[in-house]
N, C-alpha and C. Protein backbone atom coordinates (compact mmCIF):
# COMPACT_ATOMS: atom_id res chain seq x y z
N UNK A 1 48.10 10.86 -15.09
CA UNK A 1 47.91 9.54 -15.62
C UNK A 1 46.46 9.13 -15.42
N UNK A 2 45.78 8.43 -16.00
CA UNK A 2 44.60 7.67 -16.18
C UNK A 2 44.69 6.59 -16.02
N UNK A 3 43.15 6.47 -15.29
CA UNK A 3 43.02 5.10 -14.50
C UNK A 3 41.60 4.33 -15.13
N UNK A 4 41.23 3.06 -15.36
CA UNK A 4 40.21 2.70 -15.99
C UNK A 4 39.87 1.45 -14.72
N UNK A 5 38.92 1.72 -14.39
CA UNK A 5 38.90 0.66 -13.46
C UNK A 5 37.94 -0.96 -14.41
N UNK A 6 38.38 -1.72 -14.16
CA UNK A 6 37.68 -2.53 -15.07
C UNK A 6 37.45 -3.62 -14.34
N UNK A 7 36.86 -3.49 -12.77
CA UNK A 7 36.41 -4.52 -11.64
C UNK A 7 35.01 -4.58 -11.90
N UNK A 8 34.42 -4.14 -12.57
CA UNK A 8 32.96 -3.91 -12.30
C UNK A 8 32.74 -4.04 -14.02
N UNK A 9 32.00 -5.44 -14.12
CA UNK A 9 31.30 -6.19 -15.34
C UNK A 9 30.22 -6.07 -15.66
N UNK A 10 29.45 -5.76 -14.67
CA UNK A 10 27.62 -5.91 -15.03
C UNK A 10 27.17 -4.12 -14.40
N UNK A 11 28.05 -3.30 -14.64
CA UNK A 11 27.90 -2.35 -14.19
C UNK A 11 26.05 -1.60 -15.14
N UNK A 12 25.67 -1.15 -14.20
CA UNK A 12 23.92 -1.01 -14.13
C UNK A 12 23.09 -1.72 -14.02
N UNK A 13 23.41 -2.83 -13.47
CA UNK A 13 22.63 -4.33 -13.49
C UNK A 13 21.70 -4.05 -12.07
N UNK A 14 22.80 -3.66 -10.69
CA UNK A 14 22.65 -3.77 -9.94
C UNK A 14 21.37 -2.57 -9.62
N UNK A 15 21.51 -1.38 -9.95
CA UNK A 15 20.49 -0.06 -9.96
C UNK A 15 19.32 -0.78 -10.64
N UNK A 16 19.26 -1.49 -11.71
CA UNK A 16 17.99 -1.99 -12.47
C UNK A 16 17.13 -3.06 -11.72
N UNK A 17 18.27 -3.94 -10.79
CA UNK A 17 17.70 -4.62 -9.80
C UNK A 17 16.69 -4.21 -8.57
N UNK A 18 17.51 -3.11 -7.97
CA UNK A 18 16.91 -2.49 -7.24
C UNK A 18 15.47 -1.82 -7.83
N UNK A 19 15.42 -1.10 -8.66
CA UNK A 19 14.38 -0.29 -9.18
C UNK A 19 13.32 -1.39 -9.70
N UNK A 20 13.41 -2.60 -9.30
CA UNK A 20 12.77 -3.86 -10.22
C UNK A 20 12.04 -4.46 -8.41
N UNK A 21 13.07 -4.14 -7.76
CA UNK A 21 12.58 -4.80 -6.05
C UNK A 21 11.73 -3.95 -5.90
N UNK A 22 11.82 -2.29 -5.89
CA UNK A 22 11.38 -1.49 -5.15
C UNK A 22 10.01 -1.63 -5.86
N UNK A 23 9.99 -1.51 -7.43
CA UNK A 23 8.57 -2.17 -8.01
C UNK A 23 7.83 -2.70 -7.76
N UNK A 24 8.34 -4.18 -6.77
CA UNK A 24 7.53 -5.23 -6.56
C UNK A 24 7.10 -4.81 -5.62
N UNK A 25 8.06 -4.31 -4.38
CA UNK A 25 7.50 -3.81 -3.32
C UNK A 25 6.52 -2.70 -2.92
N UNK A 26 6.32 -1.57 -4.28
CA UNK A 26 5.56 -0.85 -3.93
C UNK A 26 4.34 -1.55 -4.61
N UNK A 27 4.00 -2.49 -5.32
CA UNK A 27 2.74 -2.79 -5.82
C UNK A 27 2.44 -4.01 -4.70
N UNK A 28 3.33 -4.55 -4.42
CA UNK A 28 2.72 -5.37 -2.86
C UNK A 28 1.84 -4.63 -1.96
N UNK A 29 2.66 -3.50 -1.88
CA UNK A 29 2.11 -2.53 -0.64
C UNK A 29 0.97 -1.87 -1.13
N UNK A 30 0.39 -1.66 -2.65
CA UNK A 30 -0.29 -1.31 -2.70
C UNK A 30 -1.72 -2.33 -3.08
N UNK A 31 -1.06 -3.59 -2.96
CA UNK A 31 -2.43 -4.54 -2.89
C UNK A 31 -2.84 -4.91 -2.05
N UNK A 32 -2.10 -4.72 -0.50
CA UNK A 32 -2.36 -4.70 0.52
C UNK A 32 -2.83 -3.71 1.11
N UNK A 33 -3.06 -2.19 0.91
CA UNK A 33 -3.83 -1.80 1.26
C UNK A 33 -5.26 -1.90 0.68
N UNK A 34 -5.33 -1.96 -0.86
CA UNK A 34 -6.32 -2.09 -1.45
C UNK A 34 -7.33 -3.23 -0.36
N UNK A 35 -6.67 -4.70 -0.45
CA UNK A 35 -7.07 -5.66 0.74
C UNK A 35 -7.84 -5.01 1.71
N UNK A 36 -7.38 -4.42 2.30
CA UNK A 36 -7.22 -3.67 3.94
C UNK A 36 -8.48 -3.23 3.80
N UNK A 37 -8.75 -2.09 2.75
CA UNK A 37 -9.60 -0.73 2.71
C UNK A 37 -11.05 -2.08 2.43
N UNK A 38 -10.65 -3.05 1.09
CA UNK A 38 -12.05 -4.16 1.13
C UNK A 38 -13.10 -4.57 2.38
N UNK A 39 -11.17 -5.09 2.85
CA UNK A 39 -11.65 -5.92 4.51
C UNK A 39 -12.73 -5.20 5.24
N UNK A 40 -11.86 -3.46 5.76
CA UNK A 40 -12.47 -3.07 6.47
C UNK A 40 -14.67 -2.37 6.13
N UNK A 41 -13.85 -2.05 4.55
CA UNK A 41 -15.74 -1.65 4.07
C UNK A 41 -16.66 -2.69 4.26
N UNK A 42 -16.37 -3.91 4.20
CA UNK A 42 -17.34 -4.82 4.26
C UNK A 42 -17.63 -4.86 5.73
N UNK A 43 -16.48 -5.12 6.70
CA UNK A 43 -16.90 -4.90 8.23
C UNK A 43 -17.63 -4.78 8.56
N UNK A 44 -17.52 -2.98 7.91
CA UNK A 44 -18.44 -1.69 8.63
C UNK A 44 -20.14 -1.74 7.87
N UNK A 45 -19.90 -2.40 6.68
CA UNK A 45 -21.11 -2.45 5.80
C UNK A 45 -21.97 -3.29 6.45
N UNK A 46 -21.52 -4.05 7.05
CA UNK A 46 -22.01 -5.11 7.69
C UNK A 46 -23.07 -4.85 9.25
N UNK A 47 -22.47 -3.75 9.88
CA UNK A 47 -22.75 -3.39 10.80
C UNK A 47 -24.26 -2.65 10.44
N UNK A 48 -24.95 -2.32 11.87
CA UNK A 48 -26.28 -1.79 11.49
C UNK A 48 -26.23 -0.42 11.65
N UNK A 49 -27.29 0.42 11.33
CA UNK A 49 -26.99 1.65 11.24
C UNK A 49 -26.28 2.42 13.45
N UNK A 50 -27.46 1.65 13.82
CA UNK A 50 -27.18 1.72 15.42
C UNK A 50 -25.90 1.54 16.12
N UNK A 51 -25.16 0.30 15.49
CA UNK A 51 -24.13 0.42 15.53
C UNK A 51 -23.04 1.29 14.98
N UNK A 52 -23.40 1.50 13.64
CA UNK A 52 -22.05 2.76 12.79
C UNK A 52 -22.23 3.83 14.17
N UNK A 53 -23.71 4.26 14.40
CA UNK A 53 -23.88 5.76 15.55
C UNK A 53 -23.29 5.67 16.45
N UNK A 54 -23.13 4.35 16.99
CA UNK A 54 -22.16 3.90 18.51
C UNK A 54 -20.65 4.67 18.19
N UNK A 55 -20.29 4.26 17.25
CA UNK A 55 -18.50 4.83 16.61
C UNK A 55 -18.35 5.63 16.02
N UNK A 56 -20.09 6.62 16.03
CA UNK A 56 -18.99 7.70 15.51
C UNK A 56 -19.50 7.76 14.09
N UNK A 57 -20.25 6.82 12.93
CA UNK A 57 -20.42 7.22 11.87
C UNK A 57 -21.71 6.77 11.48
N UNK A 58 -21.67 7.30 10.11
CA UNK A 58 -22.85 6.98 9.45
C UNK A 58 -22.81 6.04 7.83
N UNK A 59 -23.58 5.72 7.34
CA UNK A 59 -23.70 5.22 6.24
C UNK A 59 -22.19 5.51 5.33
N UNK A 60 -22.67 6.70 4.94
CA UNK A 60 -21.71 7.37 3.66
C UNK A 60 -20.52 7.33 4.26
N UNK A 61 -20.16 7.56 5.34
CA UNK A 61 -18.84 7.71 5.98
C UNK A 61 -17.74 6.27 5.50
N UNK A 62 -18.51 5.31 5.19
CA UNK A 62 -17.71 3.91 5.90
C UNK A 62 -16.63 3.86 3.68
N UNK A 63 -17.03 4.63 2.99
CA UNK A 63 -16.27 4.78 1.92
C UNK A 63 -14.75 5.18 2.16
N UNK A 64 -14.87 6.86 2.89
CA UNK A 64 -13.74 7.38 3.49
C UNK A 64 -13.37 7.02 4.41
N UNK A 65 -13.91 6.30 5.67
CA UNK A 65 -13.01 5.79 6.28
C UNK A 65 -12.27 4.57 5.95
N UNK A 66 -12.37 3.34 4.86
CA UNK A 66 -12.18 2.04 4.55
C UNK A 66 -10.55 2.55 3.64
N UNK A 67 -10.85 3.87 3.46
CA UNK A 67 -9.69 4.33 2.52
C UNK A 67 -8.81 5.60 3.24
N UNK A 68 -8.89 5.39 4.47
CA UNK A 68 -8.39 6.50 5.30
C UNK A 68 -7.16 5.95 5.68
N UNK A 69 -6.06 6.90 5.91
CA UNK A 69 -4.72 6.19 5.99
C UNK A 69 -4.61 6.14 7.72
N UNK A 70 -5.66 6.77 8.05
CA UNK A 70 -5.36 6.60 9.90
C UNK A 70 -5.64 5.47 10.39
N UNK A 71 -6.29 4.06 9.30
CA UNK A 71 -6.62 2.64 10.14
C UNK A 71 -5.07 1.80 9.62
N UNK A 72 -4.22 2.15 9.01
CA UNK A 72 -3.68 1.24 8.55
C UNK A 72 -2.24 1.43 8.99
């Protein structure tokens, strides 16, 4: 015998929802790092060369590190 279940009205609504959150949430997350990587280049841009040498870097460095996933 066959069974039709017919409890469920908006069936795919709920998957489209989700895939609509997870959207928002990954472009949040990705304007927040964008943020992050700004914040931190200007920091370091800011700093003098004497100082970058104190930590470790130099000029060119402060690109890859502002976009390095090990500060965030």
């Amino acid at each position: 015998m066959a069974a039709f279940d017919t409890s469920r009205t908006t069936y795919g609504v709920a998957s489209f929802a989700n895939r609509a959150c997870a959207f928002v949430a990954d472009m949040t997350n990705r304007v927040r790092g964008w943020n992050g990587a700004r914040i931190t280049s200007k920091a370091l841009a800011g700093l003098t060369d004497r100082e970058l040498a104190d930590i470790g870097l130099e000029r060119g460095d402060i690109d890859s590190v502002a976009r390095s996933a090990l500060i965030r």
